[in-house]
N, C-alpha and C. Protein backbone atom coordinates (compact mmCIF):
# COMPACT_ATOMS: atom_id res chain seq x y z
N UNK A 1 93.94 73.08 101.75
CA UNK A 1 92.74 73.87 101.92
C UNK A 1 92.66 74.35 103.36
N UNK A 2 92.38 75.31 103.51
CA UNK A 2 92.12 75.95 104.96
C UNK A 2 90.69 77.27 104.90
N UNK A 3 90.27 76.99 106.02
CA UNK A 3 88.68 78.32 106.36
C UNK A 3 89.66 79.23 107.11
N UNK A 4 89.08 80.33 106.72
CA UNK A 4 89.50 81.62 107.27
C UNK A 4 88.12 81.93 107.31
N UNK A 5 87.61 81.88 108.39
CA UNK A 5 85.90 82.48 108.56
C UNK A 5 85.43 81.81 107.70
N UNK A 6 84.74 82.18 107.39
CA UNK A 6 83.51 82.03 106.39
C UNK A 6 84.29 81.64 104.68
N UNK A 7 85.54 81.68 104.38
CA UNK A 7 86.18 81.65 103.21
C UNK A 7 87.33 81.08 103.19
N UNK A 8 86.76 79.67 101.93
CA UNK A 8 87.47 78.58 102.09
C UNK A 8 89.13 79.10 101.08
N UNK A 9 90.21 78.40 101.21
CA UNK A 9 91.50 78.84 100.54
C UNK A 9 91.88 77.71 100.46
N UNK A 10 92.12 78.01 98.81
CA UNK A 10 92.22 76.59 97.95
C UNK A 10 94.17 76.81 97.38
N UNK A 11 95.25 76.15 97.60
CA UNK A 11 96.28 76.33 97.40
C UNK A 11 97.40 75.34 97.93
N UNK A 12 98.21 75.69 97.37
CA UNK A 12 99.53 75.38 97.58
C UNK A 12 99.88 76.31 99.37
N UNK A 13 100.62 75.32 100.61
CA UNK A 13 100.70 76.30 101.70
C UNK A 13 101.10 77.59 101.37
N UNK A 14 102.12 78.00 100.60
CA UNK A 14 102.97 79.14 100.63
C UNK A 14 101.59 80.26 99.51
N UNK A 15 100.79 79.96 99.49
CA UNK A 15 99.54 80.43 98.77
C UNK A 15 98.36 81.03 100.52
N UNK A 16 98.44 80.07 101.01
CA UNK A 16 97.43 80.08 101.65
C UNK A 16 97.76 80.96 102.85
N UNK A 17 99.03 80.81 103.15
CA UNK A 17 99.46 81.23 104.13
C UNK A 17 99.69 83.05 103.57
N UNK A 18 100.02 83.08 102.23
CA UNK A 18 100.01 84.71 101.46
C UNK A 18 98.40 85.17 101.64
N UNK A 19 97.68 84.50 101.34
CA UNK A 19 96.04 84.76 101.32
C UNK A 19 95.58 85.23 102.80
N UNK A 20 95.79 84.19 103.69
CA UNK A 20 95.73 84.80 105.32
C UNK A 20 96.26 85.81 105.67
N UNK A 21 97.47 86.30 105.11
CA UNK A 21 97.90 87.70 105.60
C UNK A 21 97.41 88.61 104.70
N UNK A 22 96.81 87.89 103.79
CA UNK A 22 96.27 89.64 103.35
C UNK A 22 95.11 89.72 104.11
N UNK A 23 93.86 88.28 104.09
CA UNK A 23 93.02 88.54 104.64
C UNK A 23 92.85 89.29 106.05
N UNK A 24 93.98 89.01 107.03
CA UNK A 24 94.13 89.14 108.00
C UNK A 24 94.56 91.12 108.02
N UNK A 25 95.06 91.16 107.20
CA UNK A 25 95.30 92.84 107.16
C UNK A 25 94.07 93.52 107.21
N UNK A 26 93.15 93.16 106.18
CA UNK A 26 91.91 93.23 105.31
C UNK A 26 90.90 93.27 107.08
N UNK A 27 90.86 92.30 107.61
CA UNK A 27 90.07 92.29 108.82
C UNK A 27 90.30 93.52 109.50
N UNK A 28 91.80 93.36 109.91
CA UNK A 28 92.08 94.47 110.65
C UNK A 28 92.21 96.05 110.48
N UNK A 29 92.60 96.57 109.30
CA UNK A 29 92.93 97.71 109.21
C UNK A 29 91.64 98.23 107.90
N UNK A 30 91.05 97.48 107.81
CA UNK A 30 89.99 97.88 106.88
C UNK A 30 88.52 96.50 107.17
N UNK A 31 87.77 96.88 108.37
CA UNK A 31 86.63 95.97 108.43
C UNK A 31 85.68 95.61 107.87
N UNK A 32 85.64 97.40 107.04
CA UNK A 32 84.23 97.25 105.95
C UNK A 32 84.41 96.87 104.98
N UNK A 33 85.40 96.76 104.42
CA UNK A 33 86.36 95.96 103.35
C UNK A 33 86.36 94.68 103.53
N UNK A 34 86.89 93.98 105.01
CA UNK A 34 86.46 92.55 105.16
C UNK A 34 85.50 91.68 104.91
N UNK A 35 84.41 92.82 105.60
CA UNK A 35 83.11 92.72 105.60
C UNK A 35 82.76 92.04 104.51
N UNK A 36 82.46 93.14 102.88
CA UNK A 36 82.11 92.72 102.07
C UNK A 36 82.98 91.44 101.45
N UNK A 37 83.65 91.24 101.90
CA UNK A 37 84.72 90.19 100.88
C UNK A 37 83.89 88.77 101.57
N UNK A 38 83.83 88.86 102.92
CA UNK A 38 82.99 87.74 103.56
C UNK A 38 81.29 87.55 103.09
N UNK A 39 81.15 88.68 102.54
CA UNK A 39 80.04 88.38 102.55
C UNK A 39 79.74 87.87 100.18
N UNK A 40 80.66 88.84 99.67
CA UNK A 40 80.40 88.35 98.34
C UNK A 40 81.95 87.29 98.11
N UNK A 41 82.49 86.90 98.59
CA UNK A 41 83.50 85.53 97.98
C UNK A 41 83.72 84.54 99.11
N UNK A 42 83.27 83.27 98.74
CA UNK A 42 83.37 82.21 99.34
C UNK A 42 84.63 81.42 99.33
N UNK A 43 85.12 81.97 98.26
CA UNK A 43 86.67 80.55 97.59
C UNK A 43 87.21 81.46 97.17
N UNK A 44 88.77 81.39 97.90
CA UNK A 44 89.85 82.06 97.31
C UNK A 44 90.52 80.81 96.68
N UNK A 45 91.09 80.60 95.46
CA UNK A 45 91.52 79.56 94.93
C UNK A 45 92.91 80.07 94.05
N UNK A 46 93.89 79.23 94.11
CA UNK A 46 95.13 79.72 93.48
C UNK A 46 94.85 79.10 91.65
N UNK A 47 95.25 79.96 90.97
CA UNK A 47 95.18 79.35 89.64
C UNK A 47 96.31 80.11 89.22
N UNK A 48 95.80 79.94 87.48
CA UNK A 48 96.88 80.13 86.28
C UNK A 48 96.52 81.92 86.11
N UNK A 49 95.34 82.47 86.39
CA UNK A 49 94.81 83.17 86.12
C UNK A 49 93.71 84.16 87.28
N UNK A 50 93.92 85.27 87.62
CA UNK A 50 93.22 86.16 88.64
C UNK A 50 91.95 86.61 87.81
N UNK A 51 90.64 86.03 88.63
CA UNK A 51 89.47 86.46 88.18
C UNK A 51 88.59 85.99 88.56
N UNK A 52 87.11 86.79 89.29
CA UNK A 52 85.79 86.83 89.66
C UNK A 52 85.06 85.88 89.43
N UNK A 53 84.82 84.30 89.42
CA UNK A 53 83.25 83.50 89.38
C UNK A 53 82.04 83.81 90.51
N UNK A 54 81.54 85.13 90.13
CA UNK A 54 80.41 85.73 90.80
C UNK A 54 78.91 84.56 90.57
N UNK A 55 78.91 83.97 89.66
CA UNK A 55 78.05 82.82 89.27
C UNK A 55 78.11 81.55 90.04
N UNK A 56 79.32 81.43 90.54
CA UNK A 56 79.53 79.93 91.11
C UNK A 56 78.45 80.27 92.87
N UNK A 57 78.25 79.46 93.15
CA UNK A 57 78.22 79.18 94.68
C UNK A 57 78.59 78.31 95.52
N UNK A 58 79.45 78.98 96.20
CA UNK A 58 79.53 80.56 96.71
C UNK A 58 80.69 80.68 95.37
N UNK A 59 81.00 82.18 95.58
CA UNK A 59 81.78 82.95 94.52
C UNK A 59 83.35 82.68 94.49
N UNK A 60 83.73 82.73 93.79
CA UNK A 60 85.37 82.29 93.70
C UNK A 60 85.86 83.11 93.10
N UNK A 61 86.68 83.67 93.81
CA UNK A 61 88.02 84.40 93.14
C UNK A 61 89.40 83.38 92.93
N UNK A 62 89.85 83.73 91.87
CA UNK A 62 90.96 82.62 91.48
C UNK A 62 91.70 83.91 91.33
N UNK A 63 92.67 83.41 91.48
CA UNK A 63 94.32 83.96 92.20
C UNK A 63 95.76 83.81 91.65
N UNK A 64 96.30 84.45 90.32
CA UNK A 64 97.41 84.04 89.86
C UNK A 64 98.49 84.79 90.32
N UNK A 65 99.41 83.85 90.17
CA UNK A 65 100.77 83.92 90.95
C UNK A 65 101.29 85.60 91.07
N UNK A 66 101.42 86.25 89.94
CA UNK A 66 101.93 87.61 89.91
C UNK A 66 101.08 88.55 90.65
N UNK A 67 99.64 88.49 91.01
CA UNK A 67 98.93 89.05 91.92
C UNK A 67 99.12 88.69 93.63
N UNK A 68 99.54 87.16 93.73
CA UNK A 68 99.28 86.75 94.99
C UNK A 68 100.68 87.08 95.97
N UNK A 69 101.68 87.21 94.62
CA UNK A 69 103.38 87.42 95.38
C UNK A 69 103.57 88.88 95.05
N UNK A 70 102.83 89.81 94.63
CA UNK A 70 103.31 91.39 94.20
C UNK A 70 103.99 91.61 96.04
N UNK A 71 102.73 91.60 96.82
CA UNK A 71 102.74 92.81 97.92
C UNK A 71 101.78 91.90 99.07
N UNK A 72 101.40 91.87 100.02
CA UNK A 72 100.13 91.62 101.15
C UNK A 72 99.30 92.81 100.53
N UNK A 73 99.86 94.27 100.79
CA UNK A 73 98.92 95.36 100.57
C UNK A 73 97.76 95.25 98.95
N UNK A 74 99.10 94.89 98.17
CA UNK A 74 98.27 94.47 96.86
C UNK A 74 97.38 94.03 96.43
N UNK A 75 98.05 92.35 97.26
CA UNK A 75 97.04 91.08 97.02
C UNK A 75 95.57 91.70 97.89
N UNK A 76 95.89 92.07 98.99
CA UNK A 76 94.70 92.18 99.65
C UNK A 76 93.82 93.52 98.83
N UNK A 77 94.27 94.10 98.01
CA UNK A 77 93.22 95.39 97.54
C UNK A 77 92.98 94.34 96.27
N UNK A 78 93.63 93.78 95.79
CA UNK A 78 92.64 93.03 94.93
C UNK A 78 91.45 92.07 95.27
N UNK A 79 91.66 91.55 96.15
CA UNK A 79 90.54 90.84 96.55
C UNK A 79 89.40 91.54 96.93
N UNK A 80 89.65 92.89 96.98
CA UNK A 80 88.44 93.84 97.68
C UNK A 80 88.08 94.60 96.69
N UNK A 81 88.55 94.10 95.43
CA UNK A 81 87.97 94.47 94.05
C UNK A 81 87.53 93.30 93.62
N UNK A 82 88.22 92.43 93.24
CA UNK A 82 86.94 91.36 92.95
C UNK A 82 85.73 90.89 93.55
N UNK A 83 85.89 90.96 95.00
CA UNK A 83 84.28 91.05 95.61
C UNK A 83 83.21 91.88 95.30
N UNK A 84 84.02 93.26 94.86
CA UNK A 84 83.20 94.06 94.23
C UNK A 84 82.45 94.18 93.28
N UNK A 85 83.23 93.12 91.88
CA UNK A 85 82.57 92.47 90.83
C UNK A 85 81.32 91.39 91.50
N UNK A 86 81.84 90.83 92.09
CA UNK A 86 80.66 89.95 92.84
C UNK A 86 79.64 90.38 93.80
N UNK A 87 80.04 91.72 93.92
CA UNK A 87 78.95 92.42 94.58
C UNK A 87 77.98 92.99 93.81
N UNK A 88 78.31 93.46 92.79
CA UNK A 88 77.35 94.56 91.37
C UNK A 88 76.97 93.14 90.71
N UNK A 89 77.41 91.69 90.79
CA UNK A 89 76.38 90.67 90.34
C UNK A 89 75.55 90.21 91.15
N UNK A 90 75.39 90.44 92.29
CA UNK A 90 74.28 89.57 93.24
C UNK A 90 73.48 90.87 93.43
N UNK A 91 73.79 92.18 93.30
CA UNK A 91 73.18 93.23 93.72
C UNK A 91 72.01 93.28 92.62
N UNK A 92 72.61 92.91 91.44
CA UNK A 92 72.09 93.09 90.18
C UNK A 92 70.74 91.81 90.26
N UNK A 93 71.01 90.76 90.80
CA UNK A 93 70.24 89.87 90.81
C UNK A 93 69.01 90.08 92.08
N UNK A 94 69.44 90.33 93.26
CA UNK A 94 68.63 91.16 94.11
C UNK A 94 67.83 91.64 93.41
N UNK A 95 68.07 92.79 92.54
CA UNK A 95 67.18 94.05 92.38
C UNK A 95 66.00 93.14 90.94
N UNK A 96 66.73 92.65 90.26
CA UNK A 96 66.38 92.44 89.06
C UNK A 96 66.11 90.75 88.29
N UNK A 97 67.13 90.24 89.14
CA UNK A 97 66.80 88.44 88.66
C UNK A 97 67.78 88.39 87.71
N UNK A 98 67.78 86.83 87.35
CA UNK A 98 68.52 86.42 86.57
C UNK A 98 67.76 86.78 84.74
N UNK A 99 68.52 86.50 84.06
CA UNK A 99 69.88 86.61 83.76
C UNK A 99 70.83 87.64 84.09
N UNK A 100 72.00 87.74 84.76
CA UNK A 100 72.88 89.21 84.83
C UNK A 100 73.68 89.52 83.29
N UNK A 101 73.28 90.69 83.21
CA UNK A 101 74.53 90.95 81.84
C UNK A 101 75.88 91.88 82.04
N UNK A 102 76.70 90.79 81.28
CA UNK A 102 78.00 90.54 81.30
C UNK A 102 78.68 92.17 81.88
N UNK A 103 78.17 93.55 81.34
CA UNK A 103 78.49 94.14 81.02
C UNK A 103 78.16 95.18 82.62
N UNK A 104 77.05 94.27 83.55
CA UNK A 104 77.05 94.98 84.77
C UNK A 104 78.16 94.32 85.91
N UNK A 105 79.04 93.44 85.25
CA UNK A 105 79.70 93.34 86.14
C UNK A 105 81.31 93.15 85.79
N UNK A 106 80.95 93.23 84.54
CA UNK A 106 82.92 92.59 83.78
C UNK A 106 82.54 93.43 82.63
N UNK A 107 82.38 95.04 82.47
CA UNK A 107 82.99 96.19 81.49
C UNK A 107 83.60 96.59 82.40
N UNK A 108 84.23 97.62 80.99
CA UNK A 108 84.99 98.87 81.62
C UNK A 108 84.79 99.66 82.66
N UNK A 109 83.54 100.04 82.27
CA UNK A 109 82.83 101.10 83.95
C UNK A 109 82.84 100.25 85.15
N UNK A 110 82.41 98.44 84.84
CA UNK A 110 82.62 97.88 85.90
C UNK A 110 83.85 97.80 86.82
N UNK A 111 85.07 97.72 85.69
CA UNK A 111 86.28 97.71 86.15
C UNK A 111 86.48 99.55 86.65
N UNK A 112 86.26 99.76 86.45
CA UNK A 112 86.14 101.68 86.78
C UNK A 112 85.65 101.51 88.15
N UNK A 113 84.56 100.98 88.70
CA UNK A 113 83.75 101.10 89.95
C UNK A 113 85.16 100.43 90.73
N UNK A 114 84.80 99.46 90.87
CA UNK A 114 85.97 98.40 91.28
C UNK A 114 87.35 98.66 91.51
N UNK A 115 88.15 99.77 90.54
CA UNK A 115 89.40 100.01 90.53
C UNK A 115 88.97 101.27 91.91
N UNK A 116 88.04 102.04 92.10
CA UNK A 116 87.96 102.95 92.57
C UNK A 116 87.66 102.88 93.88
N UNK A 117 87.15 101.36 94.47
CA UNK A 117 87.16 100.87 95.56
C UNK A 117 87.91 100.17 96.10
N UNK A 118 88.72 99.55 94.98
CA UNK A 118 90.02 99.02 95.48
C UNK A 118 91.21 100.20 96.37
N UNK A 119 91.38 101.08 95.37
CA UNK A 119 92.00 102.22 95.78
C UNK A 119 91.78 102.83 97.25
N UNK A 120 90.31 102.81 97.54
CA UNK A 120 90.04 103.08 98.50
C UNK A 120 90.53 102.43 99.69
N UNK A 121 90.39 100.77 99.47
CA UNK A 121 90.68 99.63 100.57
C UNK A 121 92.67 100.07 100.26
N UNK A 122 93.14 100.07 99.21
CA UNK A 122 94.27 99.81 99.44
C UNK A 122 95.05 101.30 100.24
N UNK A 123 94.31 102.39 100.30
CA UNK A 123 94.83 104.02 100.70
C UNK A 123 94.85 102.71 102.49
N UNK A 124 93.64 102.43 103.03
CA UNK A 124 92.80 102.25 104.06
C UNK A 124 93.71 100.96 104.90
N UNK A 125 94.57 100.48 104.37
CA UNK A 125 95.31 99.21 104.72
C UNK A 125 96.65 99.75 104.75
N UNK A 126 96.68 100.40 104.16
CA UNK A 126 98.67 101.28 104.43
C UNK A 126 99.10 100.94 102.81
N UNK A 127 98.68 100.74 102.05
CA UNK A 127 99.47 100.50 100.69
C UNK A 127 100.49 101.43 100.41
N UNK A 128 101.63 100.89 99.98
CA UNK A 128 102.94 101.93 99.92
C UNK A 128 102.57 103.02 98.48
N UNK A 129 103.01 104.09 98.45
CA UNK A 129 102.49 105.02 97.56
C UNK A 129 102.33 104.73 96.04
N UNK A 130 103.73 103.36 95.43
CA UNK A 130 103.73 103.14 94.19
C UNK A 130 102.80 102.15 94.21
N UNK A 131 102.06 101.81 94.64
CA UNK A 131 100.92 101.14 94.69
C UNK A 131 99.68 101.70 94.61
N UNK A 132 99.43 103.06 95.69
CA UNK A 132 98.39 104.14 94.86
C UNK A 132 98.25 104.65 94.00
N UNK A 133 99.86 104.84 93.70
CA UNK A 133 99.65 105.91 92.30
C UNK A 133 99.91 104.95 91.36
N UNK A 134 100.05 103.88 91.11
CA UNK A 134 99.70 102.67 90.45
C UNK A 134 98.40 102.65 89.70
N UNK A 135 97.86 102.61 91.18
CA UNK A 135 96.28 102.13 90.74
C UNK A 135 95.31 103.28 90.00
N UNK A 136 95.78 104.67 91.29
CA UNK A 136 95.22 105.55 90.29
C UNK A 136 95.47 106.01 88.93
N UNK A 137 96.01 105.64 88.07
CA UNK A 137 96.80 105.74 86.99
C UNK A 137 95.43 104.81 85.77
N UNK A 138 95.08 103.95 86.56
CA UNK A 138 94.58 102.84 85.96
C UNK A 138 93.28 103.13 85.52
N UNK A 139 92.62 103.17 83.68
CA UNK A 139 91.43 103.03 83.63
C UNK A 139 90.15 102.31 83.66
N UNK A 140 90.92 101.23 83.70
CA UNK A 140 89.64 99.47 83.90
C UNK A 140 90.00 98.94 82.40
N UNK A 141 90.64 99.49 81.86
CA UNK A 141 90.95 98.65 80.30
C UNK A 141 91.51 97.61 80.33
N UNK A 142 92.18 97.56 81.13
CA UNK A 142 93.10 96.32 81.73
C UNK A 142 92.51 95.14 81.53
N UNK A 143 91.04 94.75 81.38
CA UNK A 143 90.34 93.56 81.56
C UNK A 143 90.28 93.49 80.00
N UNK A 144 90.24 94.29 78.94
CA UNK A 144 90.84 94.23 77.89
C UNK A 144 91.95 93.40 76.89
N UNK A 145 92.53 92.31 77.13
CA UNK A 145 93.86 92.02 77.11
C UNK A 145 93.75 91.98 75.72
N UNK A 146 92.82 91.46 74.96
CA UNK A 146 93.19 91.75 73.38
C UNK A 146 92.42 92.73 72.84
N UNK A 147 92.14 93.75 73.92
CA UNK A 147 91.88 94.43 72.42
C UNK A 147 90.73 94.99 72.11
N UNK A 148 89.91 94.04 72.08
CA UNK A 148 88.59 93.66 70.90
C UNK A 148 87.37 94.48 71.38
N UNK A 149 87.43 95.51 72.53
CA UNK A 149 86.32 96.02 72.67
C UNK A 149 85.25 95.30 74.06
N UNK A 150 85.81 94.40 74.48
CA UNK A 150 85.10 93.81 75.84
C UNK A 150 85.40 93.26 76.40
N UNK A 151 85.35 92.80 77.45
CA UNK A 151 86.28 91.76 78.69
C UNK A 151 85.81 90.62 78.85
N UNK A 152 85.80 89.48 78.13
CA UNK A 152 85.16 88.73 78.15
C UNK A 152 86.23 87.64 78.35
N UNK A 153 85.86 86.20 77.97
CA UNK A 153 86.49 84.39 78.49
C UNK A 153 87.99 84.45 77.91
N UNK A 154 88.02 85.37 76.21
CA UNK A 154 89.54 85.08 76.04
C UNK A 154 90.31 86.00 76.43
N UNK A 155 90.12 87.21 77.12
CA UNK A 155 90.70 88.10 78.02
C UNK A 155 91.06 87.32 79.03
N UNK A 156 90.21 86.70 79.95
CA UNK A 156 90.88 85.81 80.98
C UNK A 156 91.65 85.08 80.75
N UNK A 157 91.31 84.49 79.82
CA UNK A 157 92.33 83.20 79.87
C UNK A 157 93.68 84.20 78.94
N UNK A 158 94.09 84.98 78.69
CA UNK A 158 95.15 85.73 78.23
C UNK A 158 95.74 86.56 79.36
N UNK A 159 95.38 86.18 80.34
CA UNK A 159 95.68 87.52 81.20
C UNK A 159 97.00 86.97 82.14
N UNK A 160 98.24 88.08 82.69
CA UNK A 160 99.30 87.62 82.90
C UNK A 160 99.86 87.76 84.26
N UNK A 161 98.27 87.89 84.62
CA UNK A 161 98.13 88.06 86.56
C UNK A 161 97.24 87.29 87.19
C-alpha cells in the first residue's frame, strides 16, 4: 500500500509503482484532470476486474491487469474516466440526495460522458494516436458485456479489463 496525496494504492509493487506513473503524468501534464481524480477517488486498488465504487468511502476504483499494463497514457485516461463516474454520483447526490440511480452514473450516456472526457485527458497527456482513435471509435456499450440492455453487477464481474 502506498499514498500518493490524498489517494491510497492498494497492490502488488509492480501495480503501484504502474499507478504512480500514471498518476504522476496525470498531475503533470493534465492538472485539472488530477484535480478531479483527487478529489472523486480515494483507493486505487488492483483487482480481477476495472470498475467505479462511487458508493464506498472514499471511492475506489479497482484496476484489472489488462487496463493497468496496456500503456501509462491509457491507464492514466482511465482513471480520469472513472472519477468521472464518481463524479456524476456525488454530483447527483449534492444536487438531489440519496438514493442515486444506477442509470446516472453506470448507463450508456453515462459511459458516453465519461468516454468523452477521458478522450479529452488522454489528447491532454500525449496519448499516442492508436489510443485516440481507439477511444474515439468507442460508444459506452462496452459496459454492456452481455448484452442484456444495461451495465449492471454481471457486466462487471464478466468484464476482461
Amino acid at each position: 500500500m502506498l499514498a500518493f496525496d490524498t489517494i491510497e494504492i492498494i497492490g502488488t509493487q509492480e501495480f503501484i509503482d504502474q499507478t504512480t506513473q500514471a498518476l504522476s503524468l496525470l498531475q503533470t501534464a493534465s492538472p485539472e484532470g488530477y484535480q478531479k481524480i483527487e478529489t472523486y477517488v480515494g483507493v486505487i486498488q488492483q483487482d480481477e476486474h476495472s470498475g467505479m465504487f462511487a458508493y464506498e468511502d472514499p471511492p475506489r476504483y479497482t484496476v484489472g491487469a489488462r487496463t493497468a499494463n496496456y500503456s501509462t497514457t491509457w491507464y492514466a485516461s482511465t482513471i480520469a474516466h472513472d472519477a468521472t463516474h464518481s463524479e456524476l454520483y456525488h454530483e447527483y447526490i449534492a444536487k438531489n440526495g440519496e438514493p442515486v440511480p444506477d442509470d446516472v452514473w453506470t448507463s450508456v450516456a453515462a459511459e458516453q460522458f465519461c468516454i468523452a472526457y477521458q478522450l479529452k485527458i488522454l489528447k491532454e497527456i500525449g496519448g499516442p494516436a492508436n489510443e485516440v482513435d481507439y477511444l474515439a471509435t468507442q460508444t459506452g456499450t462496452h459496459c454492456d458485456v452481455d448484452n442484456d440492455g444495461d451495465c449492471d453487477w454481471d457486466d462487471y464481474e464478466n468484464r476482461d479489463w
